[in-house]
C-alpha atoms as a PDB file:
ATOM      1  CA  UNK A   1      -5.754   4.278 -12.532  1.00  0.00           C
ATOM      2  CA  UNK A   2      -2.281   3.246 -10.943  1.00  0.00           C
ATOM      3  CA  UNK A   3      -1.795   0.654  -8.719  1.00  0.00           C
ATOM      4  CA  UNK A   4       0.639   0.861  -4.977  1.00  0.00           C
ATOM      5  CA  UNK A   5       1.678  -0.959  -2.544  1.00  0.00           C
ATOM      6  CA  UNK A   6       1.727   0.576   1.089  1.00  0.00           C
ATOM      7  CA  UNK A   7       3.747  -1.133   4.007  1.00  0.00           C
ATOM      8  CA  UNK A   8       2.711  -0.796   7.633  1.00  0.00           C
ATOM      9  CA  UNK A   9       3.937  -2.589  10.694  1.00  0.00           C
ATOM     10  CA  UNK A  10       0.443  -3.884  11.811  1.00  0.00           C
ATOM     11  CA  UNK A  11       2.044  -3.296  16.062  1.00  0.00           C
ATOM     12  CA  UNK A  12       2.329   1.039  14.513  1.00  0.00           C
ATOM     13  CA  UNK A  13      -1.198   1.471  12.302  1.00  0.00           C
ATOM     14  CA  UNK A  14      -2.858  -2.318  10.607  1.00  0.00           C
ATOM     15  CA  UNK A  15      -5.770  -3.110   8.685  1.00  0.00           C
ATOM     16  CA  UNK A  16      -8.048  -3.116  11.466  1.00  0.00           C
ATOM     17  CA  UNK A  17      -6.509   0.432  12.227  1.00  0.00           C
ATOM     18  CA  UNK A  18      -7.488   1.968   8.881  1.00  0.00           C
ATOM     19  CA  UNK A  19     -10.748  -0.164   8.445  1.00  0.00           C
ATOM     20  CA  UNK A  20     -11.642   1.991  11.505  1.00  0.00           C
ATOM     21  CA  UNK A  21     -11.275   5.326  10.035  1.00  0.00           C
ATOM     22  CA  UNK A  22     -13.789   4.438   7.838  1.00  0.00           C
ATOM     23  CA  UNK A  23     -14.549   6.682   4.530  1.00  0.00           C
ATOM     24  CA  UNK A  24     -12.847   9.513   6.371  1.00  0.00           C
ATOM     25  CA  UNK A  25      -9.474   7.421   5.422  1.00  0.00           C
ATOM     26  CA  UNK A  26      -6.104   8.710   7.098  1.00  0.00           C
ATOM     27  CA  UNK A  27      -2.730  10.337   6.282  1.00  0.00           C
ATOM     28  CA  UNK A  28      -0.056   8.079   5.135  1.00  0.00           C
ATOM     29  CA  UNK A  29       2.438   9.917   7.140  1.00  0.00           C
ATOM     30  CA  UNK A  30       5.776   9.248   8.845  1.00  0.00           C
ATOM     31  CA  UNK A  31       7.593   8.184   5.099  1.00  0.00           C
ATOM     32  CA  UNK A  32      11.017   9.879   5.367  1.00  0.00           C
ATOM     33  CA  UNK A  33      12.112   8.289   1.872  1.00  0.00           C
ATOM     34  CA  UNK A  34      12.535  10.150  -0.744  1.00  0.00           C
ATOM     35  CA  UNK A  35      11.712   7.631  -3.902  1.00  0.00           C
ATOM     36  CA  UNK A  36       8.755   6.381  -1.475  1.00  0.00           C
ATOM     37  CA  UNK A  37       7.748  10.307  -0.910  1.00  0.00           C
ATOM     38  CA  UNK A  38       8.337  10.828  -4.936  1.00  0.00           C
ATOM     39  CA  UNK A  39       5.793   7.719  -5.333  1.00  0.00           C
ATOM     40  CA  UNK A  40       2.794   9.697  -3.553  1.00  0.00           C
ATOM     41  CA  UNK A  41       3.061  12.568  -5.460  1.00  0.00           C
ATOM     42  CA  UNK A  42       2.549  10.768  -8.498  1.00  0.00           C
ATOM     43  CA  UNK A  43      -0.732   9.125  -6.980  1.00  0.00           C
ATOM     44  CA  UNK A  44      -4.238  10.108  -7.977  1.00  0.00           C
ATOM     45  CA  UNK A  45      -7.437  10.350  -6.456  1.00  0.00           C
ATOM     46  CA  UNK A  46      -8.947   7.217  -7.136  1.00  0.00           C
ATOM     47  CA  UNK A  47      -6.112   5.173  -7.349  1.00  0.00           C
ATOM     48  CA  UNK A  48      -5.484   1.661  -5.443  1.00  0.00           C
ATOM     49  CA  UNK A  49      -3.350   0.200  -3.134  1.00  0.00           C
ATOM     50  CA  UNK A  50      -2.542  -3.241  -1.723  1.00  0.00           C
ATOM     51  CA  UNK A  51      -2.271  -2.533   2.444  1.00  0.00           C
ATOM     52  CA  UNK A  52       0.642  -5.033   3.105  1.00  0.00           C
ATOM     53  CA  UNK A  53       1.401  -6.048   7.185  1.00  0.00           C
ATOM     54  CA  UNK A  54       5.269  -5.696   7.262  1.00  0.00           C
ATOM     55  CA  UNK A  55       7.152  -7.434  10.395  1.00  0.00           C
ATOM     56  CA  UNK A  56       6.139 -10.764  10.575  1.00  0.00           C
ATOM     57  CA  UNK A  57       2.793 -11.145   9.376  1.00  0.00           C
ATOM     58  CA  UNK A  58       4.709 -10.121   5.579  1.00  0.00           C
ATOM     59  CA  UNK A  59       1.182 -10.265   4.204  1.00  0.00           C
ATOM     60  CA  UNK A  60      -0.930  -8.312   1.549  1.00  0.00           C
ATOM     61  CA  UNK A  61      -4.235  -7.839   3.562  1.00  0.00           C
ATOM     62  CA  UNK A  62      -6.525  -5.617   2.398  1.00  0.00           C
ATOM     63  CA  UNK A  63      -6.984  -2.713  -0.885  1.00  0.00           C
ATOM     64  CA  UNK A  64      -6.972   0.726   0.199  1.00  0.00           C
ATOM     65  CA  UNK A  65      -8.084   4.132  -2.269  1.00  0.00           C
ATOM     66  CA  UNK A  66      -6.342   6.962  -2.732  1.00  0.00           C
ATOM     67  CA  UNK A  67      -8.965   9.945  -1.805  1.00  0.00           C
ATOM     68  CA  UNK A  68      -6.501  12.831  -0.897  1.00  0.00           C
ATOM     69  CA  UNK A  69      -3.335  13.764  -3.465  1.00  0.00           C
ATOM     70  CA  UNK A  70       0.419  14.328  -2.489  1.00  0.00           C
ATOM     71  CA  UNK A  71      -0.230  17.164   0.754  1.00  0.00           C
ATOM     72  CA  UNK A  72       2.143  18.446   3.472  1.00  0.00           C
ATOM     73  CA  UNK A  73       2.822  15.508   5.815  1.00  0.00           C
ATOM     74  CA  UNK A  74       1.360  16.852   9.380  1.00  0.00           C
ATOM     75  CA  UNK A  75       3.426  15.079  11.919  1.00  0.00           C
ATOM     76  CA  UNK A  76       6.445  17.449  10.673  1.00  0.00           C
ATOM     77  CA  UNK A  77       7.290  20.995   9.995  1.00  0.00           C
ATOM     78  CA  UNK A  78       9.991  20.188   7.271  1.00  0.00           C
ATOM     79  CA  UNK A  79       8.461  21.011   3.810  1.00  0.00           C
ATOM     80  CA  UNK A  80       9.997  18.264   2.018  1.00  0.00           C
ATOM     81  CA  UNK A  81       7.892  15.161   3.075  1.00  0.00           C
ATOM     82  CA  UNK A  82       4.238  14.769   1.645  1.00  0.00           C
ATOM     83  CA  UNK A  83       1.932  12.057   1.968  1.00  0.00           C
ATOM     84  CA  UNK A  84      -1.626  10.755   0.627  1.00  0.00           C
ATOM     85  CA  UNK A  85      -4.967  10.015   2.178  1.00  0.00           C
ATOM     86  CA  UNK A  86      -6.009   6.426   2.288  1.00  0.00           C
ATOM     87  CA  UNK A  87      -9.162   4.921   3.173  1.00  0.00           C
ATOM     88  CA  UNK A  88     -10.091   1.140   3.218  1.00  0.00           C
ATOM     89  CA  UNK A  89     -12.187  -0.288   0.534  1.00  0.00           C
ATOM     90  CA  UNK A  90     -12.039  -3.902   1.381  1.00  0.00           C
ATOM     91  CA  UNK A  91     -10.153  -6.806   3.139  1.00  0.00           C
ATOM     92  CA  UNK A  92      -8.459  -9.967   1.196  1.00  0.00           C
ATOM     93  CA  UNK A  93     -10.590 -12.842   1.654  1.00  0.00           C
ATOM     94  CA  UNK A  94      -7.184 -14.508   2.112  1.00  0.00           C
ATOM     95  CA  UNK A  95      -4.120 -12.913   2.985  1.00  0.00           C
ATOM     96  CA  UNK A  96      -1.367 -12.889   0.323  1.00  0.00           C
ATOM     97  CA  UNK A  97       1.685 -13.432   2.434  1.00  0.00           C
ATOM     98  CA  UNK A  98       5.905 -12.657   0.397  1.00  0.00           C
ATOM     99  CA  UNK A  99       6.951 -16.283   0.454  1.00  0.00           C
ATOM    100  CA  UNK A 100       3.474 -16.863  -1.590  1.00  0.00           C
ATOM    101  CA  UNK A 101       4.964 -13.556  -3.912  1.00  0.00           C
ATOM    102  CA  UNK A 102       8.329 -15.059  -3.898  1.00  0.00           C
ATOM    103  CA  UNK A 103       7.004 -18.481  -5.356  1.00  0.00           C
ATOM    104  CA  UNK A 104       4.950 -16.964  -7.873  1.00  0.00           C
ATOM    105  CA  UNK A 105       6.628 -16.599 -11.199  1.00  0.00           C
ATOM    106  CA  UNK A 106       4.654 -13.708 -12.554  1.00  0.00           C
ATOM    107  CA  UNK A 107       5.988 -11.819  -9.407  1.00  0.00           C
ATOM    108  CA  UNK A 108       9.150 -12.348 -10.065  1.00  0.00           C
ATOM    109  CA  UNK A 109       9.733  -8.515 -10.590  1.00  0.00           C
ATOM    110  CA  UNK A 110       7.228  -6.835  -8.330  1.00  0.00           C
ATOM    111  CA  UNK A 111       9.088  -3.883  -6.456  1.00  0.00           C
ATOM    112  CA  UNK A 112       8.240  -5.514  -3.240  1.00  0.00           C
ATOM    113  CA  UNK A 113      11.271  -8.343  -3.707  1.00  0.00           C
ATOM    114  CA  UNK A 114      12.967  -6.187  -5.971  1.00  0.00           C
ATOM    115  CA  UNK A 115      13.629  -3.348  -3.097  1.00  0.00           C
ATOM    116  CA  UNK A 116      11.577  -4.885  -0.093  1.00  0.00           C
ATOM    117  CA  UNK A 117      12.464  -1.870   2.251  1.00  0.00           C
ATOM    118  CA  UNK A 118      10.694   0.692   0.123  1.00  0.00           C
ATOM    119  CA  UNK A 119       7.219   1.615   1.966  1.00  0.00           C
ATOM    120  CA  UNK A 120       5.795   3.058  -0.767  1.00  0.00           C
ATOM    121  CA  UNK A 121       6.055   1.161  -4.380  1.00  0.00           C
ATOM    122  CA  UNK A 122       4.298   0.889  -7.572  1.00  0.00           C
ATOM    123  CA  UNK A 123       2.324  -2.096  -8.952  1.00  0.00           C
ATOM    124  CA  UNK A 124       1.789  -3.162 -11.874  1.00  0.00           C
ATOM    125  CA  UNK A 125      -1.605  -3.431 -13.620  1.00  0.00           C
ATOM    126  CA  UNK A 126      -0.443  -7.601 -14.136  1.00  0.00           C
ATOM    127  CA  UNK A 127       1.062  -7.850 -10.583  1.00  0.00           C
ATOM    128  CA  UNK A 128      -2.091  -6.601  -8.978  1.00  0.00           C
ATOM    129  CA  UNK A 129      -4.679  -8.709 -11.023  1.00  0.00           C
ATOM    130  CA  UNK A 130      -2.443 -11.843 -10.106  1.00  0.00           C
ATOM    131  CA  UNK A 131      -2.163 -10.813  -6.256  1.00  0.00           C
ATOM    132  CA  UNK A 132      -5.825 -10.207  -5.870  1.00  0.00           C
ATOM    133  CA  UNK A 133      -6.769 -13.434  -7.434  1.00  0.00           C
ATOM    134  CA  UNK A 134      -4.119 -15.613  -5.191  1.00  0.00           C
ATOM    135  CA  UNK A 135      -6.253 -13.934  -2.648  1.00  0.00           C
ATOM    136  CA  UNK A 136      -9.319 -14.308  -3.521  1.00  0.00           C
ATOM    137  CA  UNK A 137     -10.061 -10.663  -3.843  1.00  0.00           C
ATOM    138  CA  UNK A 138     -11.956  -8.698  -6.793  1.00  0.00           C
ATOM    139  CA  UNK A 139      -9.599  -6.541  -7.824  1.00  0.00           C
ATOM    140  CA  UNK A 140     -11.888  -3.835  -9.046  1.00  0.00           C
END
């Protein structure tokens, strides 16, 4: 299993948004980066994901599962741009918000301050143990 982070500004599609699609889950759509684009079609069915609240919450909230593979992107007719199939598995019991990241040594190189504008960006097996317990959150 591989580990992701996926960013979402909470006022376009939050936690509470996906929570609501239930075990149906929902496109990850709308990424028009390539490396981000590149990162979903290396994800697997069953893989996990920290949902992170981008704007100003700046907050890990919640672990989502991968439960669709890299598939045309629906809200455009170019072929190039794929996405994923996320549904919600469960919320943080405490949010994990970047300036907690950024003070964390064993974050120190976690893609998310290494190239914070990605949407899409891999986590390591260490990063995610360490995220889910600053946030009180079983990570498996």
């Amino acid at each position: 299993m591989a580990f992701w982070l996926f960013k979402s500004e909470p006022s376009t599609w939050s936690w509470d948004d996906q929570v609501a699609r239930g075990a149906a889950g929902e496109e990850w759509d709308g990424v028009r980066n390539y490396q981000a684009r590149n990162h979903m079609r290396a994800m697997r069915e069953g893989d996990r994901g920290f949902f992170y609240h981008s704007q100003k919450e700046k907050a890990v909230v919640g672990i989502v599962e991968v439960i669709a593979e890299a598939h045309p992107d629906s809200t455009t007719d170019d072929d190039r741009w794929e996405c994923v199939d996320v549904k919600a598995v469960r919320p943080f019991a405490r949010p994990v918000t970047l300036d907690q990241v950024k003070a964390e040594p064993a974050l120190a190189g976690m893609a998310l301050l290494k190239n914070s504008r990605l949407s899409v960006q891999p986590v390591t097996e260490a990063e995610w143990r360490r995220v889910c317990e600053m946030g009180g959150t079983d990570p498996d």
